[in-house]
PDB file of N, CA and C in Angstrom:
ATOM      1  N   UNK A   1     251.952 218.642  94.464  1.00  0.00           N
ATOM      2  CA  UNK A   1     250.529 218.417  94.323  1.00  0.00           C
ATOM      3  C   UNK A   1     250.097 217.372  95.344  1.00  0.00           C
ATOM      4  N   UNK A   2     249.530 217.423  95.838  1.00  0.00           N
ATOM      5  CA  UNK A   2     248.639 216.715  96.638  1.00  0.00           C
ATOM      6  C   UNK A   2     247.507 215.746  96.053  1.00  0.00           C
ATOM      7  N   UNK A   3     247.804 214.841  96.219  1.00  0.00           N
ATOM      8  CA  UNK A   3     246.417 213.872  96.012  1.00  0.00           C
ATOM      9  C   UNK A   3     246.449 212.419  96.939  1.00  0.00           C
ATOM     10  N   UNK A   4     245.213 211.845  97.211  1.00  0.00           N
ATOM     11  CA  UNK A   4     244.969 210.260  97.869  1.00  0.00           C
ATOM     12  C   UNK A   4     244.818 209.221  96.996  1.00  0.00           C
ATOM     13  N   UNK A   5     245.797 208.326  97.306  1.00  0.00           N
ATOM     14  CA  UNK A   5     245.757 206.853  96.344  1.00  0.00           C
ATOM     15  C   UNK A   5     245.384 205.938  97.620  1.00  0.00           C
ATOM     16  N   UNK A   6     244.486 204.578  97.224  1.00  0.00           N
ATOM     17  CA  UNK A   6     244.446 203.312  98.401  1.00  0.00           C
ATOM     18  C   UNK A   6     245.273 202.692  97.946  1.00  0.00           C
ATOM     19  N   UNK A   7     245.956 202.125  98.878  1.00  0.00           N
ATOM     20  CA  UNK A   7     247.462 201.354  98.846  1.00  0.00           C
ATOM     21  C   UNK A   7     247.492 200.478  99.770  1.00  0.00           C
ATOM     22  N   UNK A   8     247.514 198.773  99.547  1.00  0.00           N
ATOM     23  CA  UNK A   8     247.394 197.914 100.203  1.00  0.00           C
ATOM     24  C   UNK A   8     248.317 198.035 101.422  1.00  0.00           C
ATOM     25  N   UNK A   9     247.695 197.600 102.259  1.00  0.00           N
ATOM     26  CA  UNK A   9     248.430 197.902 103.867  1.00  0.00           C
ATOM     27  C   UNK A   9     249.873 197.281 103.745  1.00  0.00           C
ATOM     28  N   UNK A  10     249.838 195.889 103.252  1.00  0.00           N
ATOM     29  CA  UNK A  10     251.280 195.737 103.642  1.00  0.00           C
ATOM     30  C   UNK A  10     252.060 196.818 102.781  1.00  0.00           C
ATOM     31  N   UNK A  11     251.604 197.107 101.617  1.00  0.00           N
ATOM     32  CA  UNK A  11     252.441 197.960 100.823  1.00  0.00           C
ATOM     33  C   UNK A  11     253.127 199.125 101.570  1.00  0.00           C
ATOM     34  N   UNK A  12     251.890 199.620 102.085  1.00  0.00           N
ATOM     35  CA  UNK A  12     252.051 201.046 102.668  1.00  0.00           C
ATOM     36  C   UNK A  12     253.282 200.525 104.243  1.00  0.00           C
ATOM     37  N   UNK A  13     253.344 199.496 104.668  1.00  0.00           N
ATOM     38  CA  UNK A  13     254.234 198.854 105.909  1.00  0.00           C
ATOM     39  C   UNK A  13     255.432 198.999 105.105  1.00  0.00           C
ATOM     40  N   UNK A  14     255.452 198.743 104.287  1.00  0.00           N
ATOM     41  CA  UNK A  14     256.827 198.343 103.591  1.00  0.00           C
ATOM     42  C   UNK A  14     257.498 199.433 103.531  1.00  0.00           C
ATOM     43  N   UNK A  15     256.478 200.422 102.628  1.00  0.00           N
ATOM     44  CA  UNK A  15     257.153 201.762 102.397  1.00  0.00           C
ATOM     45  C   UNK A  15     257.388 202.670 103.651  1.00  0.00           C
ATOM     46  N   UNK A  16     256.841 202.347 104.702  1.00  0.00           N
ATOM     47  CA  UNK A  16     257.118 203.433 105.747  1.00  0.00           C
ATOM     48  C   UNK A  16     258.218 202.947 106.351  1.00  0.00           C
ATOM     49  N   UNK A  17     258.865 201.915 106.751  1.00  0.00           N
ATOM     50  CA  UNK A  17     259.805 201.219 107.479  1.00  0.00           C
ATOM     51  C   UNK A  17     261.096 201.712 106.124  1.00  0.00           C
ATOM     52  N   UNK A  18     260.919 201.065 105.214  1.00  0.00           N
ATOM     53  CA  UNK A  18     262.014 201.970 104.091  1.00  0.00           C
ATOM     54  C   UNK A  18     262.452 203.543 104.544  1.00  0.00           C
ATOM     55  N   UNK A  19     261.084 204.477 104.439  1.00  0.00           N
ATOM     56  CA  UNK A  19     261.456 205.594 104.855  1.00  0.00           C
ATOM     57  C   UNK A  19     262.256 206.048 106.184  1.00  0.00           C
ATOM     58  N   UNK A  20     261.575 204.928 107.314  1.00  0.00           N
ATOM     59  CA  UNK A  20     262.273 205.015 108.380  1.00  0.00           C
ATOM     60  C   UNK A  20     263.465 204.732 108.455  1.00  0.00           C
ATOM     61  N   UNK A  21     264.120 203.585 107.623  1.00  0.00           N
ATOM     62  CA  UNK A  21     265.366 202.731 107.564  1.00  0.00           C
ATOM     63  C   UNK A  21     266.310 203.998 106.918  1.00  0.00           C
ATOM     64  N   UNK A  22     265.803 204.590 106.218  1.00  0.00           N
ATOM     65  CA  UNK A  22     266.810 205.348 105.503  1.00  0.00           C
ATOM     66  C   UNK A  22     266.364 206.750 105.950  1.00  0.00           C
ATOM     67  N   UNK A  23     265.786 206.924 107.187  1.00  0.00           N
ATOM     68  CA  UNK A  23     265.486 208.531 107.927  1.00  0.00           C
ATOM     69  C   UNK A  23     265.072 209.206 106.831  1.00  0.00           C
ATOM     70  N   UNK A  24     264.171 209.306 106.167  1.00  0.00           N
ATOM     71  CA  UNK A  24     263.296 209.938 104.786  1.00  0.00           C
ATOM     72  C   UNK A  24     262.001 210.449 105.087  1.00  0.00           C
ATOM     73  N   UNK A  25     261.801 211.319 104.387  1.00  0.00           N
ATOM     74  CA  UNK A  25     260.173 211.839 104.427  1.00  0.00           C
ATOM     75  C   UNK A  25     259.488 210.071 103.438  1.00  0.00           C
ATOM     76  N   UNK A  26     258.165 210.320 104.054  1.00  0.00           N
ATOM     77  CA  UNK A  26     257.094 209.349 103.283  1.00  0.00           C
ATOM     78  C   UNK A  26     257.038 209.814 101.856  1.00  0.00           C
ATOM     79  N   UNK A  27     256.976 210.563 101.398  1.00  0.00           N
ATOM     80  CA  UNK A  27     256.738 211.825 100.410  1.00  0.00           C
ATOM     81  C   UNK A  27     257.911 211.789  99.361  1.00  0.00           C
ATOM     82  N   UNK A  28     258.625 211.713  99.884  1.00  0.00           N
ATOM     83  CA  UNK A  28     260.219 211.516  99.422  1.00  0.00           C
ATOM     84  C   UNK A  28     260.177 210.083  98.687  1.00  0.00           C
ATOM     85  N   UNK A  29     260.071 209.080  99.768  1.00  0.00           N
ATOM     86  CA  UNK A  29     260.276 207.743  99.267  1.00  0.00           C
ATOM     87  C   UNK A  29     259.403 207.341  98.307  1.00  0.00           C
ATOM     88  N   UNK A  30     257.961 207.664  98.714  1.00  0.00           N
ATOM     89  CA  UNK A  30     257.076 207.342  97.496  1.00  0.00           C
ATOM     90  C   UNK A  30     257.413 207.719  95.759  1.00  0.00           C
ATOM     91  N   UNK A  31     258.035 209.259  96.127  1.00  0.00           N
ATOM     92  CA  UNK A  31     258.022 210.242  94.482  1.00  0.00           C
ATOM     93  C   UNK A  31     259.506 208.933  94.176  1.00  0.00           C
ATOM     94  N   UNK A  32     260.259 208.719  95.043  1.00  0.00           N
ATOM     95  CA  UNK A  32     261.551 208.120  94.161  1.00  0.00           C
ATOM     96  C   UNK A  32     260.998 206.809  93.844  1.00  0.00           C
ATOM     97  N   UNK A  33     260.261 205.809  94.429  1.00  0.00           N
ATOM     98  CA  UNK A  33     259.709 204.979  93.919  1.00  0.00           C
ATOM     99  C   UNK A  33     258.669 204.954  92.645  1.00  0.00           C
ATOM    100  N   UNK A  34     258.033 205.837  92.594  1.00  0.00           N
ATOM    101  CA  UNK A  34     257.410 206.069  91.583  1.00  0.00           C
ATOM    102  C   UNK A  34     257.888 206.192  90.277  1.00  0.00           C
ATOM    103  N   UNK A  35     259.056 207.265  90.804  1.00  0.00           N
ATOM    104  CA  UNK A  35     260.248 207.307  89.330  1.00  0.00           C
ATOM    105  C   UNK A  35     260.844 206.382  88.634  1.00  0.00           C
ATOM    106  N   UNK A  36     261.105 205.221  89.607  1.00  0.00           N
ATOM    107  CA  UNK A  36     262.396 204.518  89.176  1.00  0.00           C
ATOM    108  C   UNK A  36     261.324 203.689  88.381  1.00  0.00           C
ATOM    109  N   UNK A  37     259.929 203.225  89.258  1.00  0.00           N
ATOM    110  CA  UNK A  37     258.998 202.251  88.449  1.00  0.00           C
ATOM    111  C   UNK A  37     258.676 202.777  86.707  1.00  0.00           C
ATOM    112  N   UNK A  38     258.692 204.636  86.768  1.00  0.00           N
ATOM    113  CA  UNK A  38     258.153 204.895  85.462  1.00  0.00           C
ATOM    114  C   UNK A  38     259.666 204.472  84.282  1.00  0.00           C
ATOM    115  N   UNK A  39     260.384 205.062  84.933  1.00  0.00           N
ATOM    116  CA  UNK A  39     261.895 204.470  84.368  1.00  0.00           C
ATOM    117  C   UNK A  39     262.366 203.078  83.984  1.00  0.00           C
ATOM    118  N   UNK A  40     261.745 202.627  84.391  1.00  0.00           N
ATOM    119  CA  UNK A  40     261.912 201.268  84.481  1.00  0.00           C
ATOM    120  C   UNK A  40     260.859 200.534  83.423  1.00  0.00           C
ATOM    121  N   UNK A  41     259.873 201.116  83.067  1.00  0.00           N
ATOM    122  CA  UNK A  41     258.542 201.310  81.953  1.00  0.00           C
ATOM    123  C   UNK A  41     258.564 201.530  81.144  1.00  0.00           C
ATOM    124  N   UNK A  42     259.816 202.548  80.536  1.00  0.00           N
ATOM    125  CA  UNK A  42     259.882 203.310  79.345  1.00  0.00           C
ATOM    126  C   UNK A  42     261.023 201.841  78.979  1.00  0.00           C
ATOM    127  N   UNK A  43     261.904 201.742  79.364  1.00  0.00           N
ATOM    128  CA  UNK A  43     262.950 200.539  78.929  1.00  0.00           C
ATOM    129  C   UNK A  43     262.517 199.053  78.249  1.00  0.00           C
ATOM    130  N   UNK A  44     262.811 198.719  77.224  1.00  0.00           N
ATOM    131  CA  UNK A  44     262.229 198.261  76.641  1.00  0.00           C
ATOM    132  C   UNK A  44     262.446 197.050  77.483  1.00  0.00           C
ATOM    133  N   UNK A  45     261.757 195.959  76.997  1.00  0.00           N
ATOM    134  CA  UNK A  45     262.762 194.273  77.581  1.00  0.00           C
ATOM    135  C   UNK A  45     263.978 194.098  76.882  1.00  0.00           C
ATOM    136  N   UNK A  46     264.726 193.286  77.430  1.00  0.00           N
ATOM    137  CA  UNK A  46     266.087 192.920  77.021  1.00  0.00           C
ATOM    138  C   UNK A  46     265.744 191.785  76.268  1.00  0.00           C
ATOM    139  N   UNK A  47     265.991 192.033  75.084  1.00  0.00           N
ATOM    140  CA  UNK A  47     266.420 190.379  74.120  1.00  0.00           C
ATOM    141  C   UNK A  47     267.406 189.732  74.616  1.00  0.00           C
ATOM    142  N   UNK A  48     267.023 188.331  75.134  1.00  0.00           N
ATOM    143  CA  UNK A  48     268.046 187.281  74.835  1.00  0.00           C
ATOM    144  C   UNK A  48     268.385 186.625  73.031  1.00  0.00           C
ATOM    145  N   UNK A  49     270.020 186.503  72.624  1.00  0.00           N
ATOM    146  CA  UNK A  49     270.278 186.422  71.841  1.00  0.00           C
ATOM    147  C   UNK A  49     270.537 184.599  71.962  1.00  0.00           C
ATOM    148  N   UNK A  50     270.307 183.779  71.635  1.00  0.00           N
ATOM    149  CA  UNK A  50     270.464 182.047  71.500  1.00  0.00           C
ATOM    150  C   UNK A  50     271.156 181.639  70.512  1.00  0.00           C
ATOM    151  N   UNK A  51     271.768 180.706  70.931  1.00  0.00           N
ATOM    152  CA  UNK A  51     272.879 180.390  69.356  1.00  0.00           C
ATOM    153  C   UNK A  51     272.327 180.122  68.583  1.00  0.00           C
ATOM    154  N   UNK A  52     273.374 180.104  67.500  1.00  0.00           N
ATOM    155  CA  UNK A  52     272.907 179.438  66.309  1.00  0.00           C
ATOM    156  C   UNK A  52     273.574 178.138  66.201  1.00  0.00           C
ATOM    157  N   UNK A  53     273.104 176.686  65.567  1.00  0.00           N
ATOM    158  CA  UNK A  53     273.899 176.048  66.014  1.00  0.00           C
ATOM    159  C   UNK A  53     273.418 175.392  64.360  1.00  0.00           C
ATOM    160  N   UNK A  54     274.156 175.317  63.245  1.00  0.00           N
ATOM    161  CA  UNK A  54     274.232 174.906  62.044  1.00  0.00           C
ATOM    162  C   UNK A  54     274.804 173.688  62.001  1.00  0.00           C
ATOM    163  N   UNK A  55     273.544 173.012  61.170  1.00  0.00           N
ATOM    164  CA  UNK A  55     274.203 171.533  61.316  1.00  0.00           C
ATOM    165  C   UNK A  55     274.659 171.126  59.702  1.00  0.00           C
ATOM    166  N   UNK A  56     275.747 170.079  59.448  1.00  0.00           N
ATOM    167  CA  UNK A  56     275.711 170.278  57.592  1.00  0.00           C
ATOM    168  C   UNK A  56     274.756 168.890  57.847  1.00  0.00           C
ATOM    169  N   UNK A  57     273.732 168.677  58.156  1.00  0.00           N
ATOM    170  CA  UNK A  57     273.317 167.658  57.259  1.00  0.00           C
ATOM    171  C   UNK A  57     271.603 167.911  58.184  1.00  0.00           C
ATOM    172  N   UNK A  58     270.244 167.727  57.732  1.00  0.00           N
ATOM    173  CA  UNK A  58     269.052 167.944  58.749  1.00  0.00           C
ATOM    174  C   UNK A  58     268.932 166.873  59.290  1.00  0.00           C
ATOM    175  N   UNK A  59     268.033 167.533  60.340  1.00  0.00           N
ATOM    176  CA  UNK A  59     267.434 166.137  61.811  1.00  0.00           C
ATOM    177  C   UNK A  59     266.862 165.256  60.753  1.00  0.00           C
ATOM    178  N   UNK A  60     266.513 163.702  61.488  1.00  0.00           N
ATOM    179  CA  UNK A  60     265.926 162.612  60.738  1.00  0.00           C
ATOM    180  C   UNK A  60     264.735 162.948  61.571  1.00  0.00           C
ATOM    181  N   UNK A  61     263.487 162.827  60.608  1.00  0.00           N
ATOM    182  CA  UNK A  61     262.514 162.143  61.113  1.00  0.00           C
ATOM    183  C   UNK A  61     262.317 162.415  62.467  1.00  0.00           C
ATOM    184  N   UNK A  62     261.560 162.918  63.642  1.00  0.00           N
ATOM    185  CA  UNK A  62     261.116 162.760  64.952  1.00  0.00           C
ATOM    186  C   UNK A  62     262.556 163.678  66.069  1.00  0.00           C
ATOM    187  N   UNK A  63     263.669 163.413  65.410  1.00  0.00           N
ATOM    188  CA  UNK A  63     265.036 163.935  65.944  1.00  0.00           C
ATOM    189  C   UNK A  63     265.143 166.050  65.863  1.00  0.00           C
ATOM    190  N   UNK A  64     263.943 166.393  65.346  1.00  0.00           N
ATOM    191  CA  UNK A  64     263.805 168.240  65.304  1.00  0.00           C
ATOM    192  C   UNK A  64     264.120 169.124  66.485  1.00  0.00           C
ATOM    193  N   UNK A  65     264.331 170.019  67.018  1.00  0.00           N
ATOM    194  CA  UNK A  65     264.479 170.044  67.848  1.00  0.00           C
ATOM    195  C   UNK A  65     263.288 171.299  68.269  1.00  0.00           C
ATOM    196  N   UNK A  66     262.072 170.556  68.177  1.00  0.00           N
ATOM    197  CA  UNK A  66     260.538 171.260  68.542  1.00  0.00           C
ATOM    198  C   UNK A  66     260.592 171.715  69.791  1.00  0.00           C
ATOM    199  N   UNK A  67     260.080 173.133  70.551  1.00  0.00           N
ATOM    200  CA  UNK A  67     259.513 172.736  71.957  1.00  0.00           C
ATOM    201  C   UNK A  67     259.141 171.421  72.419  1.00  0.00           C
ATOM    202  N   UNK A  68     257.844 171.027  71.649  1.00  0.00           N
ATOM    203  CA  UNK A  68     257.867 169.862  72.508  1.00  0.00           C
ATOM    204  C   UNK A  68     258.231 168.315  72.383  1.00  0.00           C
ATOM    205  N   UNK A  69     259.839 168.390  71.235  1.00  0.00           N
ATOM    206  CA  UNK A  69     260.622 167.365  71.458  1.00  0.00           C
ATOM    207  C   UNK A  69     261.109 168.171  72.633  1.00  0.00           C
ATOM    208  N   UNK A  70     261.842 169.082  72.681  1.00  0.00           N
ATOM    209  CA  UNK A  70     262.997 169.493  74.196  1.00  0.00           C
ATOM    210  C   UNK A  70     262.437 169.093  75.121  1.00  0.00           C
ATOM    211  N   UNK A  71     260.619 169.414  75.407  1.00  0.00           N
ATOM    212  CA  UNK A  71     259.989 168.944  76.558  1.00  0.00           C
ATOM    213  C   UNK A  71     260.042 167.465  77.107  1.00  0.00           C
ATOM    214  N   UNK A  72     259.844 167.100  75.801  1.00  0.00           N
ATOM    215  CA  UNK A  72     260.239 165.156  76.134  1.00  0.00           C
ATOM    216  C   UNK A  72     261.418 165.167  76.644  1.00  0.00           C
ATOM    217  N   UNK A  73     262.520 165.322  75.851  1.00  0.00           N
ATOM    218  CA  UNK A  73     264.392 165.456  76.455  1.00  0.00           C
ATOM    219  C   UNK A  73     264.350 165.856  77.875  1.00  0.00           C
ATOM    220  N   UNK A  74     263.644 166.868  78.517  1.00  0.00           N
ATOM    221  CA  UNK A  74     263.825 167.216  79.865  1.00  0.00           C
ATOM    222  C   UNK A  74     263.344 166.230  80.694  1.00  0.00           C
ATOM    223  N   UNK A  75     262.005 166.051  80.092  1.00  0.00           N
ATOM    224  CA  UNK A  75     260.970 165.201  80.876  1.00  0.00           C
ATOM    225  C   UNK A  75     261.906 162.943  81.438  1.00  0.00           C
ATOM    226  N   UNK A  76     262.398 163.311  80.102  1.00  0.00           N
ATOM    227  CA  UNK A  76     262.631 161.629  79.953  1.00  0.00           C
ATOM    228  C   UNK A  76     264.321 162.057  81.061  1.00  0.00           C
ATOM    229  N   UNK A  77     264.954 163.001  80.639  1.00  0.00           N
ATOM    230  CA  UNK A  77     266.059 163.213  81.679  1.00  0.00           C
ATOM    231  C   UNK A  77     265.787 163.462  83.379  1.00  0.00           C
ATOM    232  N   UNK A  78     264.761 164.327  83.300  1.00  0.00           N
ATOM    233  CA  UNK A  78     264.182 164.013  85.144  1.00  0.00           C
ATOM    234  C   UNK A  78     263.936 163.053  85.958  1.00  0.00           C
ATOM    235  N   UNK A  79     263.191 162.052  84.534  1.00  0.00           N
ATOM    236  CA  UNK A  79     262.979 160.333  85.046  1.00  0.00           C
ATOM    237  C   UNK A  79     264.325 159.844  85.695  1.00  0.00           C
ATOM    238  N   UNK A  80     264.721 159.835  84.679  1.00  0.00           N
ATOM    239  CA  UNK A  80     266.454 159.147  84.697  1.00  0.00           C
ATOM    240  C   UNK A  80     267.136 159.410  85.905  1.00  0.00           C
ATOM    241  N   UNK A  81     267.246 160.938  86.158  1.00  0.00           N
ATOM    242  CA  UNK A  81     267.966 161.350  86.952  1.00  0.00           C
ATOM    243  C   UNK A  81     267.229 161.138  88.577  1.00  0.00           C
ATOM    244  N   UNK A  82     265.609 161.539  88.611  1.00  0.00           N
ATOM    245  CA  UNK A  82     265.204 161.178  90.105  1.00  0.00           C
ATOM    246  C   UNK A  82     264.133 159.796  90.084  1.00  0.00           C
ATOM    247  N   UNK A  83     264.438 159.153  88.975  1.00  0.00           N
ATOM    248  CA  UNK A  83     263.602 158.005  88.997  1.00  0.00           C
ATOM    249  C   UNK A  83     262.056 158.036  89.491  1.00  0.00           C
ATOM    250  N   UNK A  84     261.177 159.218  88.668  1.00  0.00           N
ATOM    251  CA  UNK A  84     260.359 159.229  88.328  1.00  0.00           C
ATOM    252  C   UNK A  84     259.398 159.600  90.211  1.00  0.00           C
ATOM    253  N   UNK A  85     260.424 159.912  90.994  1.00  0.00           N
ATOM    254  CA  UNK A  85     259.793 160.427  91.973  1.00  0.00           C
ATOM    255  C   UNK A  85     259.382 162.049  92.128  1.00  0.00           C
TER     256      UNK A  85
END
């Protein structure tokens, strides 16, 4: 089938030098690009799985381990480490 899409110039640079690099029709390279993108669409995201890390006794007071306690922990360790430059 035949049809016209606008396709940002560098895009269209990219894809023709590909085709060239690998001696390909334009036509060719586009339909396999297209595929792999729809393929690549249907796949869900990958879960990352994070430990579990069981403690026998709970955090005190302020010691939780919130986003934004970790943010402090990073923040106060960057100081430390490049002295706040």
């Amino acid at each position: 089938m035949k049809t016209t899409i606008d396709l940002p110039d560098e895009l269209m640079r990219e894809i023709k030098v590909r085709a060239a690099r690998e001696d390909r029709k334009l036509k060719d390279v586009i339909s396999d690009l297209l595929r792999r993108g729809l393929r690549q669409a249907e796949k869900p995201p990958a879960r990352v799985k994070l430990p579990l890390i069981i403690s026998s006794h709970p955090a005190a007071p302020g010691e939780e381990m919130t986003p934004d306690r970790i943010a402090e922990i990073l923040i106060e360790q960057e100081v430390e480490w490049y002295g706040g430059h």
